[in-house]
C-alpha atoms as a PDB file:
ATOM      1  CA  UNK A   1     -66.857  15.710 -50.011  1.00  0.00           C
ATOM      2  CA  UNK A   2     -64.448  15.648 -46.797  1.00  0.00           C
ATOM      3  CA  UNK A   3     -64.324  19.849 -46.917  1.00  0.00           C
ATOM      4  CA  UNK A   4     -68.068  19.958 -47.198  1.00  0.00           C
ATOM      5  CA  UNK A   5     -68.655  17.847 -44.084  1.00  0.00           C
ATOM      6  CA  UNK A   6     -66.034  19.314 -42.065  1.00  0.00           C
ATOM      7  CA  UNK A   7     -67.584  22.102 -42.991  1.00  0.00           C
ATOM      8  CA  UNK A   8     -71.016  21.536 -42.081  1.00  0.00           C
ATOM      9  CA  UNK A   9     -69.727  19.857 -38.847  1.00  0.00           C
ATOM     10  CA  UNK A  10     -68.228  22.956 -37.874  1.00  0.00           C
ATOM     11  CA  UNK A  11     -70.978  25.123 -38.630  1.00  0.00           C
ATOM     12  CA  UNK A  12     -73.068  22.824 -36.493  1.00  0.00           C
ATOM     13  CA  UNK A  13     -70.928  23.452 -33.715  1.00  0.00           C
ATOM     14  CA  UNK A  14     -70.847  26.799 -33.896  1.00  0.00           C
ATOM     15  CA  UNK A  15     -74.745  26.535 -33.718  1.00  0.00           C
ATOM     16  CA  UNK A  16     -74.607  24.403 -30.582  1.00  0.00           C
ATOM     17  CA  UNK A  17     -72.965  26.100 -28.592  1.00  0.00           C
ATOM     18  CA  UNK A  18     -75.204  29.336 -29.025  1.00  0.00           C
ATOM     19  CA  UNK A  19     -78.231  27.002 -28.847  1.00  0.00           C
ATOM     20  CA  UNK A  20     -80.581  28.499 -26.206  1.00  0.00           C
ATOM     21  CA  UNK A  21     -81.331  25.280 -24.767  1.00  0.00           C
ATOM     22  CA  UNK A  22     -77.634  24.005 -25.296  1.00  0.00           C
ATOM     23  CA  UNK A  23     -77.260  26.339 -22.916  1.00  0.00           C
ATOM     24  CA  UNK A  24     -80.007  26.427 -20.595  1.00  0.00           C
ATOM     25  CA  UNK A  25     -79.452  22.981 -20.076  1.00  0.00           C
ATOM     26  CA  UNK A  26     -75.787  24.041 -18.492  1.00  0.00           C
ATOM     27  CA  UNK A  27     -77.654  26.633 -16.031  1.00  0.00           C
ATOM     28  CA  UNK A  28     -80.187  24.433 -15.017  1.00  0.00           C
ATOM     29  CA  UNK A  29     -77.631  21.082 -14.611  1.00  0.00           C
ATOM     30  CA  UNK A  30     -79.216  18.842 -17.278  1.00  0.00           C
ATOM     31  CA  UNK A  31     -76.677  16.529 -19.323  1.00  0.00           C
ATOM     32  CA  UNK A  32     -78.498  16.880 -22.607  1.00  0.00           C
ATOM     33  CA  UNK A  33     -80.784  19.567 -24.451  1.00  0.00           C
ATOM     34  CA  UNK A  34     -82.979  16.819 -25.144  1.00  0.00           C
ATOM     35  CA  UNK A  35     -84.663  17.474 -21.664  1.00  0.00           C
ATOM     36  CA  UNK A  36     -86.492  20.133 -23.250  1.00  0.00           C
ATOM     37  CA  UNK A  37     -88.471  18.288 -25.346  1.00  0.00           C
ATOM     38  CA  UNK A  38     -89.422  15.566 -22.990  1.00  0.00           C
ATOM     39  CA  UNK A  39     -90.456  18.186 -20.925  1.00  0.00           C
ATOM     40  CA  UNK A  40     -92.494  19.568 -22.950  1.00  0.00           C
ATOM     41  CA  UNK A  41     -94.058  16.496 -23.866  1.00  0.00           C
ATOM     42  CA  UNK A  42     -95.169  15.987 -20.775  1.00  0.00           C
ATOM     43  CA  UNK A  43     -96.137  19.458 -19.729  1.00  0.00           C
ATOM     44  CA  UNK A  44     -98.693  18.471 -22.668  1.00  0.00           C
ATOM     45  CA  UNK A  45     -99.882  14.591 -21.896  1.00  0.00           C
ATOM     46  CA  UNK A  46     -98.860  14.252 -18.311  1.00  0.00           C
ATOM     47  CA  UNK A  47     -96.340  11.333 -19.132  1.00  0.00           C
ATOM     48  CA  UNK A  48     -94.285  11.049 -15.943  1.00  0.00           C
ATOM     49  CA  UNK A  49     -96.323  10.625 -12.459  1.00  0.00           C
ATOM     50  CA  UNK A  50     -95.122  10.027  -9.151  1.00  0.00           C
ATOM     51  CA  UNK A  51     -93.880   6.364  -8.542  1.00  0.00           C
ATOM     52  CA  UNK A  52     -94.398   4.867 -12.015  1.00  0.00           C
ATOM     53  CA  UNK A  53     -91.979   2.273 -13.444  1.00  0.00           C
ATOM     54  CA  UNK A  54     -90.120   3.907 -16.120  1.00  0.00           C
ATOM     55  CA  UNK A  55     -87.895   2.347 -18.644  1.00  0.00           C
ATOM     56  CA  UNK A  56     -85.858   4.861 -20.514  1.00  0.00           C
ATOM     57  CA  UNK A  57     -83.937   3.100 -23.577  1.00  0.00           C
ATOM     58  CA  UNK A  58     -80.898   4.140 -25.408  1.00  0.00           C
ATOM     59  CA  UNK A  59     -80.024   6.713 -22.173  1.00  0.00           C
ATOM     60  CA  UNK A  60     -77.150   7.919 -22.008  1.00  0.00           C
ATOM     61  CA  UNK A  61     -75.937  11.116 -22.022  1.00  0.00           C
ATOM     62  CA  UNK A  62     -78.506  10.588 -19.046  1.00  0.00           C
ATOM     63  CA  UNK A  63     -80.955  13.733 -19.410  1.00  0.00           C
ATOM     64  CA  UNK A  64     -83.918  12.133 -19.630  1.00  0.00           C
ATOM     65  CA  UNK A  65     -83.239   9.859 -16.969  1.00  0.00           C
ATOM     66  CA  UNK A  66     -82.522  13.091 -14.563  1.00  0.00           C
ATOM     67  CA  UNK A  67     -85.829  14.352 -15.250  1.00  0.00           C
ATOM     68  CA  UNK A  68     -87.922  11.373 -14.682  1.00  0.00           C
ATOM     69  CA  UNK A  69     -86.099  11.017 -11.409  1.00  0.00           C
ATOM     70  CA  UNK A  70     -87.603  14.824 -10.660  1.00  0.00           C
ATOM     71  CA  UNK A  71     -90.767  14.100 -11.750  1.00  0.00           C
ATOM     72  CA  UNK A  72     -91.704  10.638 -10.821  1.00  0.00           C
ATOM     73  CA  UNK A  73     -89.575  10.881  -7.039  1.00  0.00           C
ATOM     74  CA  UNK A  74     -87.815   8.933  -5.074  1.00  0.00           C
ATOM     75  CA  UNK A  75     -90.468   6.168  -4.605  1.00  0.00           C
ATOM     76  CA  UNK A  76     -90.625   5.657  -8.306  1.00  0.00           C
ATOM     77  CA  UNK A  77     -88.586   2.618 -10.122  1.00  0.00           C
ATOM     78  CA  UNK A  78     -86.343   4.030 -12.999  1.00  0.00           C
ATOM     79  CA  UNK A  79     -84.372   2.048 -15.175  1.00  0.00           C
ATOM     80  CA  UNK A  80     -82.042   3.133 -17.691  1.00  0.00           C
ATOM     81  CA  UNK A  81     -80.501   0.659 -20.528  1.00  0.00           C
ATOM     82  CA  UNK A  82     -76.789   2.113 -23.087  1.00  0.00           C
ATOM     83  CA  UNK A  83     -74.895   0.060 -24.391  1.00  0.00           C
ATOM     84  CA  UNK A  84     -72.590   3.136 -23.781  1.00  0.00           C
ATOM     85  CA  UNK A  85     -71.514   4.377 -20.207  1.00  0.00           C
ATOM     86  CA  UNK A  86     -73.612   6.687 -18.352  1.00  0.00           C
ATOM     87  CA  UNK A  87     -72.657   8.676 -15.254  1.00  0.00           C
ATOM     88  CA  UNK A  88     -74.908   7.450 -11.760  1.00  0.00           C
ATOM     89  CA  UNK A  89     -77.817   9.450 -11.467  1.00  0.00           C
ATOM     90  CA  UNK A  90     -79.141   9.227  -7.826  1.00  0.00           C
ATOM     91  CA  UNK A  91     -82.698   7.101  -8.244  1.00  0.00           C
ATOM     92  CA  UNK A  92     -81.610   5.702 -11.235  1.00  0.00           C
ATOM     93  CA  UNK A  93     -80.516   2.493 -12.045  1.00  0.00           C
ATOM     94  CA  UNK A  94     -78.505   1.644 -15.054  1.00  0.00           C
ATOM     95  CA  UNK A  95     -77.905  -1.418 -16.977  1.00  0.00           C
ATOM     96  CA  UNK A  96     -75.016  -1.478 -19.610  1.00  0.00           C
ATOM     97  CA  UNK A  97     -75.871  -3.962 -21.955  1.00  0.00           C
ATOM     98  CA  UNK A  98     -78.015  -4.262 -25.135  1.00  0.00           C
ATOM     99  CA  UNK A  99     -81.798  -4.771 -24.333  1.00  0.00           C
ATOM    100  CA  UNK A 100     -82.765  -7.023 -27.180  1.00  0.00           C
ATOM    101  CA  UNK A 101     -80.647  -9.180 -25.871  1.00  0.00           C
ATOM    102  CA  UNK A 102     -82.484 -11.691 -22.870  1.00  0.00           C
ATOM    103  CA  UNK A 103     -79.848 -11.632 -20.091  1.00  0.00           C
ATOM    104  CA  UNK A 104     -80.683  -7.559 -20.153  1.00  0.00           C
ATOM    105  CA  UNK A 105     -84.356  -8.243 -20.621  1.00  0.00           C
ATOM    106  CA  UNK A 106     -84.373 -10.104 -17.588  1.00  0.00           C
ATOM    107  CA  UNK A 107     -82.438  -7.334 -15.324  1.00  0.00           C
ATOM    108  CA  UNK A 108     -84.617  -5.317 -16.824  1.00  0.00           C
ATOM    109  CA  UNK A 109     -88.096  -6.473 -15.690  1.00  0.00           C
ATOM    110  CA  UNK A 110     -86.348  -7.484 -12.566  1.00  0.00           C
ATOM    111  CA  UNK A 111     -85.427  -4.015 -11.701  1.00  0.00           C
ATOM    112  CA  UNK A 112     -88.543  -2.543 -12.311  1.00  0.00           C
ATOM    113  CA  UNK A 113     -90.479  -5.245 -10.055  1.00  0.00           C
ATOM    114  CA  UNK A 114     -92.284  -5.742 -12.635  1.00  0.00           C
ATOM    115  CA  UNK A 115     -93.769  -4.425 -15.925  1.00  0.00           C
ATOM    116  CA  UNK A 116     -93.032  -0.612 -16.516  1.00  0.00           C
ATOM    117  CA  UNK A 117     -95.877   2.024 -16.412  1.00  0.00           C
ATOM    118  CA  UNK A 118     -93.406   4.056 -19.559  1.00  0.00           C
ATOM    119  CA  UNK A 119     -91.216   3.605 -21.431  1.00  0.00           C
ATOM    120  CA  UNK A 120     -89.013   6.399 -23.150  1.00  0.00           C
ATOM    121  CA  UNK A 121     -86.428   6.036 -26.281  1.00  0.00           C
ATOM    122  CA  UNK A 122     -84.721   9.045 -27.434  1.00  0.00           C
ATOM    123  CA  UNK A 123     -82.440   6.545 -29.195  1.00  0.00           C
ATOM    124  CA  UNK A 124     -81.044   7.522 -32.443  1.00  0.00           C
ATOM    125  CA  UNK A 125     -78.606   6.414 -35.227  1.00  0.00           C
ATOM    126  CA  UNK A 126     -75.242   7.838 -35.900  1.00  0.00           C
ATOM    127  CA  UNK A 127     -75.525  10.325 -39.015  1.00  0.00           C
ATOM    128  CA  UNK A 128     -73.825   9.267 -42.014  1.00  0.00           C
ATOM    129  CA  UNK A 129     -75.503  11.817 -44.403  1.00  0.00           C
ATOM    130  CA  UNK A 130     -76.951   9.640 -46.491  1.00  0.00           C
ATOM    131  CA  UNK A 131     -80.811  10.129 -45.932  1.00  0.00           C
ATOM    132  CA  UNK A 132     -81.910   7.014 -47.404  1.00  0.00           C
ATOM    133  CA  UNK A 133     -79.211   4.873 -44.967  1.00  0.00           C
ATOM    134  CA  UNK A 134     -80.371   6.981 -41.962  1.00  0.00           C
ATOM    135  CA  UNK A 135     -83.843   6.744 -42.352  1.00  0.00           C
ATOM    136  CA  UNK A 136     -83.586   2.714 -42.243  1.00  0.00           C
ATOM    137  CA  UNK A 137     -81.161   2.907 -39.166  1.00  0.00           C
ATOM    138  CA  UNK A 138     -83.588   5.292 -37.265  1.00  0.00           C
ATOM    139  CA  UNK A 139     -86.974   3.125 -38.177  1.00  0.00           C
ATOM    140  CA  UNK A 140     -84.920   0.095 -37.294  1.00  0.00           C
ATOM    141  CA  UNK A 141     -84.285   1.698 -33.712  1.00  0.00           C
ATOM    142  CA  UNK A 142     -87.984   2.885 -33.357  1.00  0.00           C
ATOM    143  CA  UNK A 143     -89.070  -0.822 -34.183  1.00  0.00           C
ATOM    144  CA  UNK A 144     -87.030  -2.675 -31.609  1.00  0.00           C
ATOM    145  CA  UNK A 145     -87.791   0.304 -29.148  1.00  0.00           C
ATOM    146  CA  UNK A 146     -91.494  -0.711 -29.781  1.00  0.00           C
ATOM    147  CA  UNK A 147     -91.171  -4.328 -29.368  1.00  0.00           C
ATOM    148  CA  UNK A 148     -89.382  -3.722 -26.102  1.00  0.00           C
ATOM    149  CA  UNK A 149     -92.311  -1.498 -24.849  1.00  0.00           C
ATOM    150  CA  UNK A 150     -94.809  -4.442 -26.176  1.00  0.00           C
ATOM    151  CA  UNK A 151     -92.394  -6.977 -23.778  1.00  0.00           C
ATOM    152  CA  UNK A 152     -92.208  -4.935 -20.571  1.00  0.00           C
ATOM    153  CA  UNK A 153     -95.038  -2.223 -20.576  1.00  0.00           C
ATOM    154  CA  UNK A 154     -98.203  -3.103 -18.012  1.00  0.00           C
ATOM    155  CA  UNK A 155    -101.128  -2.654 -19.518  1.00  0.00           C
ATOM    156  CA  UNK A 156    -102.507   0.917 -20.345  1.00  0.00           C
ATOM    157  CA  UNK A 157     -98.823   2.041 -20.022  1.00  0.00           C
ATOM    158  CA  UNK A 158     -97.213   4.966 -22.311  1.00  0.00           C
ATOM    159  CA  UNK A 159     -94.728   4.687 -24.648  1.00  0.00           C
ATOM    160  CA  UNK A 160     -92.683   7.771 -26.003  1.00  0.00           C
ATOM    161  CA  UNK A 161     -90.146   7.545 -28.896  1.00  0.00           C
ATOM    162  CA  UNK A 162     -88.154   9.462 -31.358  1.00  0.00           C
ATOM    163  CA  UNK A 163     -89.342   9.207 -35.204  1.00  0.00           C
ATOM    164  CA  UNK A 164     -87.860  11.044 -38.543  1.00  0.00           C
ATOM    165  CA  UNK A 165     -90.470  11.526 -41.488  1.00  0.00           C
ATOM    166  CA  UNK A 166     -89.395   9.176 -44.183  1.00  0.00           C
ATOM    167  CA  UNK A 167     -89.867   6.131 -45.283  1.00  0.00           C
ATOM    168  CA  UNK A 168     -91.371   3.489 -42.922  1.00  0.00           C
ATOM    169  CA  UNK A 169     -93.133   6.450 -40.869  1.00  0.00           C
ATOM    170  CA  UNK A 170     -96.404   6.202 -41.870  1.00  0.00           C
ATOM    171  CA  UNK A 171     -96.594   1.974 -41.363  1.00  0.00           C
ATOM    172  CA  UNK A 172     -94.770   2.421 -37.764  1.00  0.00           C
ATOM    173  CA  UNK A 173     -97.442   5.208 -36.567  1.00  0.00           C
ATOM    174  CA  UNK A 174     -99.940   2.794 -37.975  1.00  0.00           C
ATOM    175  CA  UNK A 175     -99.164  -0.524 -36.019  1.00  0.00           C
ATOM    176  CA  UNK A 176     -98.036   1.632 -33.059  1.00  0.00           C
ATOM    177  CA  UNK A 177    -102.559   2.900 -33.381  1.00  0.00           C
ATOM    178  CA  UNK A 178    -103.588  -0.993 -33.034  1.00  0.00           C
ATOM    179  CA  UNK A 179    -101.177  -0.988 -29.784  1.00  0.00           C
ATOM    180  CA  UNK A 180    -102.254   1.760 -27.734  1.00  0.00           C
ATOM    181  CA  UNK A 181    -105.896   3.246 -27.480  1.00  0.00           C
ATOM    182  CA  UNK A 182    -104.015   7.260 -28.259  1.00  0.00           C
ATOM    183  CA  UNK A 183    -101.297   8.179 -30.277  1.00  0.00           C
ATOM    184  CA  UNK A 184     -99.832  11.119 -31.168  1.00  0.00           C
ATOM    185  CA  UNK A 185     -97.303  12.391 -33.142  1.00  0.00           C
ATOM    186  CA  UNK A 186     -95.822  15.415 -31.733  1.00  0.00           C
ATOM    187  CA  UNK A 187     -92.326  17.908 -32.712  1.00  0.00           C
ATOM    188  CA  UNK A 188     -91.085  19.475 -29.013  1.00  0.00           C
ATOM    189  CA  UNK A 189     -90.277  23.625 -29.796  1.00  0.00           C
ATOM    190  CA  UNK A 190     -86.695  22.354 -28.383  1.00  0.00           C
ATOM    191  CA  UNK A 191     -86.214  19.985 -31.972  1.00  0.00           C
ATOM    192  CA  UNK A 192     -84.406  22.100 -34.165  1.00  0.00           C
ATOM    193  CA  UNK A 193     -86.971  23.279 -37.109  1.00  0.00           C
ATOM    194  CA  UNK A 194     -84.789  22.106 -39.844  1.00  0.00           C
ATOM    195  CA  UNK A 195     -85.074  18.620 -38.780  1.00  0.00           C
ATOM    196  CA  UNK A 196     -87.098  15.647 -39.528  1.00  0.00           C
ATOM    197  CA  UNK A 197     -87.249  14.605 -35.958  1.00  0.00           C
ATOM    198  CA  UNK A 198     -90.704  14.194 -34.636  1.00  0.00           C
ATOM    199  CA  UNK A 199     -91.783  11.953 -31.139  1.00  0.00           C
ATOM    200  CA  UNK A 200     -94.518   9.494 -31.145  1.00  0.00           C
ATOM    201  CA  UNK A 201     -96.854   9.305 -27.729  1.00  0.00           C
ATOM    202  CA  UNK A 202     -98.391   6.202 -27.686  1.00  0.00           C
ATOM    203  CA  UNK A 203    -101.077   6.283 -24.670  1.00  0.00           C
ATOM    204  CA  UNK A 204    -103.397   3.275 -22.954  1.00  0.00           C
ATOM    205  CA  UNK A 205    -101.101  -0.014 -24.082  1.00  0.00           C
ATOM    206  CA  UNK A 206    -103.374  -3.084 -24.991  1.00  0.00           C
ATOM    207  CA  UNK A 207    -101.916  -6.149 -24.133  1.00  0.00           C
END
């Protein structure tokens, strides 16, 4: 079992690294290939306007982060939450620290002077192979993503997050409908077609 995930980690790599938007994301600066489908989502829904209070969860490597800070501009209020590390991005400010956690609630609605006009999560669980086990971990991530939103989101505010079809999918979309007045469940051309991953919008937030 050790040989066959070595050797599907390798042939990952292999695949990354000729990834188109593995590497348009190096020509073009971004820290993550993930930009591409955030982008995309909002070339779609118009997500990201100019001075909104954005809340972008689980952030690091920091790519979505660096495009909200393009789209949204200087004047906007962009916070990002990890408990990782993340590298400054200029407009951005970062909180280390978990968010379901008060203390980090607190700096959070603090730094956005307010309640936040979107919030992103792009957050995902490590991979252990074991689709059942993943599946849990990844719905458990989209739920507390979605009670965050339901805590700092002003009303008729967005909410964007990553989902995998499985188990729990279905009920999540369904609660996330008597929250927000649109929602859509969208896959970006930049998720890779083999995989389960999918991104909720969730439009007009009703407090």
């Amino acid at each position: 079992m050790a040989l066959g995930r070595k050797g599907s980690s390798g042939r990952w790599l292999q695949e990354h690294h000729k990834d188109e938007y593995v590497l348009q994301a190096q020509r073009e600066g971004y820290r993550s290939r993930a930009v591409y489908k955030l982008l995309e989502l909002h070339e779609r829904d118009r997500l990201i306007q100019r001075g909104q209070r954005i809340l972008d969860l689980g952030a690091a490597p920091g790519g979505w982060c660096q495009v909200a800070a393009k789209l949204a501009g200087p004047e906007a209020e962009i916070v990002a939450v990890d408990i990782l590390e993340m590298q400054p991005i200029e407009g951005v400010t970062f909180i280390q620290g978990d968010f379901r956690e008060d203390q980090v609630l607190q700096k959070i609605l603090s730094s956005l002077s307010g309640h936040a006009d979107l919030v992103l999560s792009d957050m995902a669980p490590n991979i252990s192979g074991i689709r059942s086990v993943d599946q849990t971990r990844s719905m458990y991530l989209a739920e507390l993503a979605l009670d965050c939103a339901a805590q700092v989101l002003a009303p008729g505010g967005s909410f964007v997050t990553k989902l995998f079809h499985g188990e729990g999918f279905d009920l999540y979309v369904k609660n996330a409908r008597s929250m927000f007045q649109h929602v859509k469940v969208k896959k970006p051309k930049a998720s890779r077609p083999r995989s389960r991953e999918t991104y909720m919008v969730a439009r007009g937030y009703e407090v």
